[in-house]
Protein backbone atom coordinates (compact mmCIF):
# COMPACT_ATOMS: atom_id res chain seq x y z
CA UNK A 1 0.00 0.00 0.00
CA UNK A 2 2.63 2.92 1.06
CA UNK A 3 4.62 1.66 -2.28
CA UNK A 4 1.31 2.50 -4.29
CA UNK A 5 1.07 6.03 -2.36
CA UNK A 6 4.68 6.55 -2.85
CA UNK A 7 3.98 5.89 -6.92
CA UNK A 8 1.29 8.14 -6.43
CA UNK A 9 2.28 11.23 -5.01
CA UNK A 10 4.51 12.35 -8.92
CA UNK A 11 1.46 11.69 -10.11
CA UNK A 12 -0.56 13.91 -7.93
CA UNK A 13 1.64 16.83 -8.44
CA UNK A 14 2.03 16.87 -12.08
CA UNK A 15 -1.84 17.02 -11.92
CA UNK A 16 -1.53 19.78 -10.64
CA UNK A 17 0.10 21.82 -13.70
CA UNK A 18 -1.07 19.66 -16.33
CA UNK A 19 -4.33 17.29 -16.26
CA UNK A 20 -3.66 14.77 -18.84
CA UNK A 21 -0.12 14.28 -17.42
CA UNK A 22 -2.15 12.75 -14.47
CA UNK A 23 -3.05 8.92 -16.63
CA UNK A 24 -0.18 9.33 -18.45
CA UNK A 25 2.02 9.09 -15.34
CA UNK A 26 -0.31 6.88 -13.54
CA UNK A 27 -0.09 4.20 -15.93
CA UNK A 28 3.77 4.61 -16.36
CA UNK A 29 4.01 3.98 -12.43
CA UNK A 30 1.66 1.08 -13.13
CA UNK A 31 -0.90 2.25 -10.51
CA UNK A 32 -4.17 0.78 -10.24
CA UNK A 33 -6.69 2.90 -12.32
CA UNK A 34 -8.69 3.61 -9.41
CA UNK A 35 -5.69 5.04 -7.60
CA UNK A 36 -4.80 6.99 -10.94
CA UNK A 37 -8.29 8.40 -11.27
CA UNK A 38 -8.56 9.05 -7.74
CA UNK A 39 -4.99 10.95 -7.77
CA UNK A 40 -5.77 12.86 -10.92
CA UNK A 41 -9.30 14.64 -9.81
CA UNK A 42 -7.07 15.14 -5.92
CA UNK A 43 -4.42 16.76 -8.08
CA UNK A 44 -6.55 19.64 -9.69
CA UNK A 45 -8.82 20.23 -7.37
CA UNK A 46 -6.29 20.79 -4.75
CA UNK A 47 -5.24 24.06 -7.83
CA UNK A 48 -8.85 24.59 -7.68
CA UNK A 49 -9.66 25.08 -4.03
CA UNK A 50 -6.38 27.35 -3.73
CA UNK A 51 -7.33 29.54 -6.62
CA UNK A 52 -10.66 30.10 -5.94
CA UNK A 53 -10.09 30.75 -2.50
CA UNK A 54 -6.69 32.51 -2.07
CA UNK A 55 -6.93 34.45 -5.61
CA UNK A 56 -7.57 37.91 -3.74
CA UNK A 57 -4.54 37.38 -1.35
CA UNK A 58 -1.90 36.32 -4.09
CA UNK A 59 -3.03 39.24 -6.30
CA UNK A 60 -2.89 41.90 -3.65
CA UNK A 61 -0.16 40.39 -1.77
CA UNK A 62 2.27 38.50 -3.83
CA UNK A 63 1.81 39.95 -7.40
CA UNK A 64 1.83 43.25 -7.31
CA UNK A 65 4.50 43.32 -4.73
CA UNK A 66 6.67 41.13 -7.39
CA UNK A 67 6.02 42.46 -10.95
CA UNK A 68 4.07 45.67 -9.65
CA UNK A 69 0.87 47.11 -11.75
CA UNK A 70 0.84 45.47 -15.17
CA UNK A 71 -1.07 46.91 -18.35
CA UNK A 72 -3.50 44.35 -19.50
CA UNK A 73 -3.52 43.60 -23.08
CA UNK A 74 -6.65 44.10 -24.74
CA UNK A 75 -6.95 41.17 -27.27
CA UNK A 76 -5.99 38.82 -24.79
CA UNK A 77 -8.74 40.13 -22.46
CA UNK A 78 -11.44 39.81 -25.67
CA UNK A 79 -10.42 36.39 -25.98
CA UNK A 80 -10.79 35.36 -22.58
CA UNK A 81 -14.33 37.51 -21.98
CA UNK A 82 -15.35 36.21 -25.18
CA UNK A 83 -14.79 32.20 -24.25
CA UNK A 84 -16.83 33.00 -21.03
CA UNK A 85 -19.30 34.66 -22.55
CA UNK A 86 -19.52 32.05 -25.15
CA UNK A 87 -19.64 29.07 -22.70
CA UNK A 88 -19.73 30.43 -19.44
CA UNK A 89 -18.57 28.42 -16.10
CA UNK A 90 -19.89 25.48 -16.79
CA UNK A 91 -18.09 25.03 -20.90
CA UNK A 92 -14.79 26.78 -18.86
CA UNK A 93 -15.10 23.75 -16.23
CA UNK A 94 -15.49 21.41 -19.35
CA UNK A 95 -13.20 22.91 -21.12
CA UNK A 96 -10.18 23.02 -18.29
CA UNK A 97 -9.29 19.51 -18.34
CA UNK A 98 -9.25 19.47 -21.94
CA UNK A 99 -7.66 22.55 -23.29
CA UNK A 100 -6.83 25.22 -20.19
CA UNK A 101 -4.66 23.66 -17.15
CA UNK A 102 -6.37 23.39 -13.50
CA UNK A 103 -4.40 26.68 -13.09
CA UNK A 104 -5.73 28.89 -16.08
CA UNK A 105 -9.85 27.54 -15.98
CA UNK A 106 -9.58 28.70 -12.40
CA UNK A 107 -8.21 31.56 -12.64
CA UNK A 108 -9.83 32.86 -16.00
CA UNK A 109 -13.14 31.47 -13.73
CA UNK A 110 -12.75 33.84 -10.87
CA UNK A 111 -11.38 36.69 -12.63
CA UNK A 112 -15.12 36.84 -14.28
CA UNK A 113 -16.75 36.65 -10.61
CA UNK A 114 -17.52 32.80 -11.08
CA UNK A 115 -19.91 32.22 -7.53
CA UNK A 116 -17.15 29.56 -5.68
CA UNK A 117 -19.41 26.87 -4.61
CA UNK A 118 -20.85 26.64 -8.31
CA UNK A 119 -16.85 26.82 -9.70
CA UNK A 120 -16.10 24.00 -7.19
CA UNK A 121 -18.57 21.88 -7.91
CA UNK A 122 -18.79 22.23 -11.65
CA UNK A 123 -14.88 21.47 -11.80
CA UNK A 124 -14.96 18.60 -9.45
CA UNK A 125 -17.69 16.60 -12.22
CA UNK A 126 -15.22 17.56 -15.14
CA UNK A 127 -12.28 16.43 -13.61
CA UNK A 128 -14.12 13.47 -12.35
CA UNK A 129 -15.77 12.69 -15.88
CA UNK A 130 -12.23 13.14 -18.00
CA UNK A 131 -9.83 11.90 -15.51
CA UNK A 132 -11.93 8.76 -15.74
CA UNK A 133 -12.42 8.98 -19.30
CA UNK A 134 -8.36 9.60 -20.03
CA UNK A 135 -7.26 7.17 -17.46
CA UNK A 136 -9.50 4.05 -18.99
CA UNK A 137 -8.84 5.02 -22.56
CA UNK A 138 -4.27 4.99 -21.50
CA UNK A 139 -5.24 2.02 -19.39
CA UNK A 140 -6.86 -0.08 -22.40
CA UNK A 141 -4.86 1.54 -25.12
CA UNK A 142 -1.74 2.08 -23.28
CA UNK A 143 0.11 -0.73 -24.95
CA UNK A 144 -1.09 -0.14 -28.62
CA UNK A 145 -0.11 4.12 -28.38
CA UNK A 146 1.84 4.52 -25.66
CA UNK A 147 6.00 4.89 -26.38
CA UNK A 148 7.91 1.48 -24.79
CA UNK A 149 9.23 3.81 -22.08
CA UNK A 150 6.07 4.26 -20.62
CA UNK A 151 5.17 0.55 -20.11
């Protein structure tokens, strides 16, 4: 058991930054899939939770104390206000797994006023739908498309 927590815990981390690192590495430690699944939705929601609730404090605090006021740059702003307006939290919660990192859907989600208990909950199903969804389709294709390294 502490061998398969030990395996685990790279995993968990790199879920953190990236989402679909989370199978990937999971079945390259040759965890169980529950254990991969389980360590992939634990990875980005532990971004989530810290995002959504200590966003205010690492703006005020830590940001503008390190790189001071920054201009914001208009077409990057339109494209950001135009895929929430377009989907809104929940296509952004969809969409984070997919295409934005646990980091960026987070933080593009509060920076629109995203109401926390809806951003939590709508992540936690997406995370839970794809990491299953990834982590079965590496865990029955893994030999067939997966590099030799990884198995």
């Amino acid at each position: 058991m502490w061998e398969e927590i030990l395996r685990a815990i790279p995993v968990y981390f790199s879920c953190m930054v990236k989402f679909i690192l989370g199978p990937v590495l999971g079945y390259g430690a040759k965890l169980n899939l529950v254990t991969t699944v389980l360590t992939t939705v634990a990875g980005m929601m532990t971004v989530v939770l810290l995002f959504t609730f200590f966003t205010d404090f690492m703006r005020n605090k830590v940001l503008k104390r390190v790189f001071g006021e920054r201009k914001k740059s208009d077409q990057t702003e339109r494209r950001y206000r135009r895929l929430w307006d377009k989907y809104g939290i929940v296509g952004v919660a969809i969409l984070t797994p997919l295409i934005l990192t646990p980091i960026g859907g987070t933080l593009l989600a509060v920076s629109f006023g995203a109401p926390k208990n809806k951003l939590i909950f709508y992540m936690f199903i997406s995370a839970s739908v794809w990491a299953f969804i990834f982590s079965g389709a590496i865990y029955f294709f893994g030999n067939e498309v997966l590099p030799d390294f990884l198995t």
